[in-house]
Protein backbone atom coordinates (compact mmCIF):
# COMPACT_ATOMS: atom_id res chain seq x y z
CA UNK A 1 18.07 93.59 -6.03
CA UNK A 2 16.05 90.58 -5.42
CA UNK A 3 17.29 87.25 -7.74
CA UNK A 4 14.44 86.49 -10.27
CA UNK A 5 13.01 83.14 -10.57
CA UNK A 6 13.91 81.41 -13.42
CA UNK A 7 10.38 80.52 -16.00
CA UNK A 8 8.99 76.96 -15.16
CA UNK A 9 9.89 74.40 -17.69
CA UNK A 10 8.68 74.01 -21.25
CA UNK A 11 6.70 70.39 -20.35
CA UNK A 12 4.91 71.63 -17.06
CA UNK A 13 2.74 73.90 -19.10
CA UNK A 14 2.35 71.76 -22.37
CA UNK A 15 -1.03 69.40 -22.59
CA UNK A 16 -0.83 66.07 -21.69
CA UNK A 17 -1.01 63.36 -23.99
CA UNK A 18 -4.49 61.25 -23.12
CA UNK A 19 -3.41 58.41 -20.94
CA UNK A 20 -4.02 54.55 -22.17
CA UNK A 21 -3.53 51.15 -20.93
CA UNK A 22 -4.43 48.16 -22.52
CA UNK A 23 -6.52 44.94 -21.81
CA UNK A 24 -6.36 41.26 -24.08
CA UNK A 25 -8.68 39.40 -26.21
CA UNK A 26 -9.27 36.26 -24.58
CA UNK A 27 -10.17 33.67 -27.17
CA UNK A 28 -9.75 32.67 -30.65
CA UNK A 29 -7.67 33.82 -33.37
CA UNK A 30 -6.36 36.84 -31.58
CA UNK A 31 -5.72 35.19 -27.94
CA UNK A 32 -3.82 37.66 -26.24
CA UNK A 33 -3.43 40.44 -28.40
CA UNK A 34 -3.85 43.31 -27.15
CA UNK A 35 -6.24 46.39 -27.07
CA UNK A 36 -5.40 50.20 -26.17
CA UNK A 37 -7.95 51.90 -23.82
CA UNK A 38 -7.71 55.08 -23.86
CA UNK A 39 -8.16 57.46 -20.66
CA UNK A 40 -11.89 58.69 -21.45
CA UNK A 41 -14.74 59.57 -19.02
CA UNK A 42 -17.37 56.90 -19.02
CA UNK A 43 -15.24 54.53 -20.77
CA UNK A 44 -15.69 51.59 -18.95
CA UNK A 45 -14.78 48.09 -20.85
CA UNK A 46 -16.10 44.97 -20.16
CA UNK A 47 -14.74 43.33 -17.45
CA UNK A 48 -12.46 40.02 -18.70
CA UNK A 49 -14.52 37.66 -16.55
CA UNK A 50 -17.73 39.12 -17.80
CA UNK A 51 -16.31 38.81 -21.59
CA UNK A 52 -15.00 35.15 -20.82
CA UNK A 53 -18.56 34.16 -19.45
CA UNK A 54 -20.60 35.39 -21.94
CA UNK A 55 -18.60 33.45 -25.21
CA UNK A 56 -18.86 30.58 -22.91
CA UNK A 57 -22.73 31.19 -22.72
CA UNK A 58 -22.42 31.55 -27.12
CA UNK A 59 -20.62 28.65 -27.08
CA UNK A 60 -17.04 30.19 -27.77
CA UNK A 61 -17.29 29.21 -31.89
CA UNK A 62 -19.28 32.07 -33.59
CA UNK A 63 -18.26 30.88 -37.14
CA UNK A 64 -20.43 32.86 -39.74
CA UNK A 65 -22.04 34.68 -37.52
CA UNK A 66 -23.28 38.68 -38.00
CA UNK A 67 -22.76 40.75 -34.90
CA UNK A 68 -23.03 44.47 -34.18
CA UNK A 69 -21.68 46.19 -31.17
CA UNK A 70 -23.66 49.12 -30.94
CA UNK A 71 -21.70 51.54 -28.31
CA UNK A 72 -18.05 49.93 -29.24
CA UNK A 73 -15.88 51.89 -26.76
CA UNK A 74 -12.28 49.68 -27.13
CA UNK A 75 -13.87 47.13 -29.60
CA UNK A 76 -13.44 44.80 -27.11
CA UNK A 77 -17.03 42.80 -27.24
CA UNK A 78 -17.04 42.88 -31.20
CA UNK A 79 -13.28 41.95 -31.71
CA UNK A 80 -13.80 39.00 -29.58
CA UNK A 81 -16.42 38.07 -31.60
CA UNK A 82 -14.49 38.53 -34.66
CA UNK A 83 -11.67 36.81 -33.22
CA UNK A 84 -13.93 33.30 -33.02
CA UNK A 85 -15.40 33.30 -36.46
CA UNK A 86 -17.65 35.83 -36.58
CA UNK A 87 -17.76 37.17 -40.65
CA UNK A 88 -19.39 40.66 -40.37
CA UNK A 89 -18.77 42.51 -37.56
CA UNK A 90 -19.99 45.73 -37.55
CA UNK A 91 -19.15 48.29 -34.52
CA UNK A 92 -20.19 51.66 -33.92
CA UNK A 93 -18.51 54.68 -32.07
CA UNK A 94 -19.32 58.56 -31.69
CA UNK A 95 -16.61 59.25 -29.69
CA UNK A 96 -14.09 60.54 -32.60
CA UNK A 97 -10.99 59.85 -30.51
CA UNK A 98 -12.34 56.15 -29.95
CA UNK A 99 -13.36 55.70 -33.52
CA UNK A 100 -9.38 56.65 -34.19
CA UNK A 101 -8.37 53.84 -32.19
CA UNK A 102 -10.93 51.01 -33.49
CA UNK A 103 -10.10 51.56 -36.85
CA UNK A 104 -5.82 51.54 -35.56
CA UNK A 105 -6.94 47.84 -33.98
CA UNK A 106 -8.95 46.87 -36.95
CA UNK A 107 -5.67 47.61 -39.13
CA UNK A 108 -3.54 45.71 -36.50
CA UNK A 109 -5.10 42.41 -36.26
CA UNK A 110 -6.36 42.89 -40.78
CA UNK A 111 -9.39 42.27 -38.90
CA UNK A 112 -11.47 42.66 -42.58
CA UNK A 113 -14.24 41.21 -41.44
CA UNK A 114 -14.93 44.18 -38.93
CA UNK A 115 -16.21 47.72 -39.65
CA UNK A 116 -15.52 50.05 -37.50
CA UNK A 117 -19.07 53.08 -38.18
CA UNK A 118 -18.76 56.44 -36.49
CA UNK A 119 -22.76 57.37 -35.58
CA UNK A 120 -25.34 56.61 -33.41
CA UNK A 121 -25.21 52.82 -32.79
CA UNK A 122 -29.29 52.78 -32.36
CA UNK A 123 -29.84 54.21 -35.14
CA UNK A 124 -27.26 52.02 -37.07
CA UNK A 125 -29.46 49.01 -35.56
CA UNK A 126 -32.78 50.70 -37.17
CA UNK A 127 -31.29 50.65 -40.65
CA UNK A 128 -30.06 47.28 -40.57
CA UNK A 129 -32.98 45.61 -41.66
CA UNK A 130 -34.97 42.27 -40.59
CA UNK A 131 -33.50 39.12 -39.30
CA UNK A 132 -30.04 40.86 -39.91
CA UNK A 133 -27.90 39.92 -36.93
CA UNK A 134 -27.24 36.84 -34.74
CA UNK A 135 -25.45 38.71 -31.69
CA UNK A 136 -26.35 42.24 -30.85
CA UNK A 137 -23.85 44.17 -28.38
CA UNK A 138 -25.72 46.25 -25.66
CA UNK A 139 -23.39 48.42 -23.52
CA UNK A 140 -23.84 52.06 -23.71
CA UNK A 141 -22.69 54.16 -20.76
CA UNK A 142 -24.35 53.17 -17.77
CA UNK A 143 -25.62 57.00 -17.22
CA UNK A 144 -27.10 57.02 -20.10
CA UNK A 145 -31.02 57.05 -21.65
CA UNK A 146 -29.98 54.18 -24.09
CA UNK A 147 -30.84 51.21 -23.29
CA UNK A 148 -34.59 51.38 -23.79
CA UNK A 149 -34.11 52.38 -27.90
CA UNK A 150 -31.57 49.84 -27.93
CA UNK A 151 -33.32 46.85 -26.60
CA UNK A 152 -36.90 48.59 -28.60
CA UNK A 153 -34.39 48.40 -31.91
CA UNK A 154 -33.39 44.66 -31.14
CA UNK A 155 -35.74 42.05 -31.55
CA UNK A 156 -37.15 43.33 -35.09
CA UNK A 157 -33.17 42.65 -36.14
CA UNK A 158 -32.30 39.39 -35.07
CA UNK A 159 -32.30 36.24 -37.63
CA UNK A 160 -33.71 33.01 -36.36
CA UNK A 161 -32.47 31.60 -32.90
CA UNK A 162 -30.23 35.23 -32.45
CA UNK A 163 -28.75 36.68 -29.13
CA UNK A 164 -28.96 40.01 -27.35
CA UNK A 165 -26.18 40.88 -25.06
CA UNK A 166 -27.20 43.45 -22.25
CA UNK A 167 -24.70 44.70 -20.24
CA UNK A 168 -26.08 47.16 -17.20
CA UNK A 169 -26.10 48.89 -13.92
CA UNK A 170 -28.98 47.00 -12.86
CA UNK A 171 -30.75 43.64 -13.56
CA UNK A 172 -33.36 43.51 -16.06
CA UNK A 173 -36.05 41.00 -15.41
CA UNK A 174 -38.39 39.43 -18.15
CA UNK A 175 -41.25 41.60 -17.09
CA UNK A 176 -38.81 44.47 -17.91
CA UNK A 177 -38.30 42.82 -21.53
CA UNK A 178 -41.62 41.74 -22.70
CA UNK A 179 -42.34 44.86 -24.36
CA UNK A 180 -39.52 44.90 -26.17
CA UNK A 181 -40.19 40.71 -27.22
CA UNK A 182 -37.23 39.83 -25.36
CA UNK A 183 -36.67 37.44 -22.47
CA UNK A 184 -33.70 36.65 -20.42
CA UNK A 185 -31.61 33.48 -20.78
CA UNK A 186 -28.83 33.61 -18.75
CA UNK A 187 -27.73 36.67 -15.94
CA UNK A 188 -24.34 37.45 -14.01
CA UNK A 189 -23.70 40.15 -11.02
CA UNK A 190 -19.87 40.91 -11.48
CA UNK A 191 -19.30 43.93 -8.83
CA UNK A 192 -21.61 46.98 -10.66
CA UNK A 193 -22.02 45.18 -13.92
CA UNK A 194 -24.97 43.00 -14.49
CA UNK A 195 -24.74 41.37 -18.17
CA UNK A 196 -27.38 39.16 -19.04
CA UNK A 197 -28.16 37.14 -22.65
CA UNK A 198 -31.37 37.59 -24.22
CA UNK A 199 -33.54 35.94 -26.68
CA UNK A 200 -36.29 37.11 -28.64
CA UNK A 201 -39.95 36.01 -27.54
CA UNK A 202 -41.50 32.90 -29.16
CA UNK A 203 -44.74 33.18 -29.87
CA UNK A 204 -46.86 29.74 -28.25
CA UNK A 205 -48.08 27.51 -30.91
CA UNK A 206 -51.98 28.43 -31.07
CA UNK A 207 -53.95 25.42 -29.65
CA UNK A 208 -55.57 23.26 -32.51
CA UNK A 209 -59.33 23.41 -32.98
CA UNK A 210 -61.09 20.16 -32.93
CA UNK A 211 -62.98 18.81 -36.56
CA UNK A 212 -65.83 18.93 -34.09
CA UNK A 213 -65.96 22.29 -33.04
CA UNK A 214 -68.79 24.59 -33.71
């Protein structure tokens, strides 16, 4: 009679657990602490030289400052703002897996003043109200249709000398941003990621009309 083979093990047909690996804060209160990233398609966190440029471009201290990171992935652009001063951090996730893991970092580092939101991070802008933010987070999949009703959502939001962080597949120049009464300040190519800072349009002063004039 031929010999039966034996069934295959338990494990080969049970579901594998989501893969991870992890990446560090780079500055501030939580130097070197880490961050899970979970395995997901389109998940793709900002790059550490990209992160360690743009706090350079802030300045590095963001005491008191209001940020919101609108498509938070791992956290890792609005915990690093947290992590140099920033008091009301506010990020936003749809992903329910990756919402799961914000609010398991946020409880790691009693990082109280963040918020981890699970929603639509545009629409999360729309409701926050004027001159309610001094760094908005910009870095939605790079496949996506979101960067024009994140950018249109921006300006209106900012409070007085506030800071847009765009991060993208391709540059955007100013002629690109005027509609949205934005303007670039600084710009860096890192491999595919271009991530540029932004500043809302200031109106030019109105020349003065002479006593004389008709």
């Amino acid at each position: 009679m031929p010999t039966k083979r034996p069934p295959p093990p338990a494990h080969r047909s049970a579901a594998k657990a989501p893969r991870s690996h992890e990446l560090r804060i780079i500055g501030g209160d939580w130097k070197r602490s880490k961050l899970k990233v979970l395995d997901k398609p389109g998940l793709r966190p900002t790059p550490d030289r990209v992160r360690e440029t743009l706090f350079n471009w802030l300045g590095q201290d963001l005491t008191g400052w209001r940020c919101i990171d609108l498509f938070a992935g791992t956290g890792a652009l609005g915990f690093e703002a947290a992590s140099r001063g920033a008091v009301n951090v506010l990020v936003v996730e749809q992903d329910p897996a990756l919402v799961e893991q914000l609010q398991r970092t946020q409880t790691h580092l009693k990082a109280e003043m963040v918020r981890v939101q699970r929603g639509d991070g545009v629409a999360a802008l729309r409701h926050s109200g004027a001159a309610a933010w001094n760094l908005v987070l910009i870095d939605p999949p790079f496949d996506s249709a979101l960067f024009a009703p994140a950018l249109a959502a921006s300006a209106a939001t900012l409070a007085a000398g506030g800071w847009v962080y765009l991060e993208a597949p391709k540059a955007w120049q100013d002629a690109d941003l005027q509609g949205y009464g934005l303007q670039v300040h600084r710009h860096l190519k890192a491999g595919a990621v271009h991530a540029h800072l932004l500043r809302a349009i200031v109106p030019s002063a109105e020349p003065a009309i002479s006593a004389g004039a008709a």
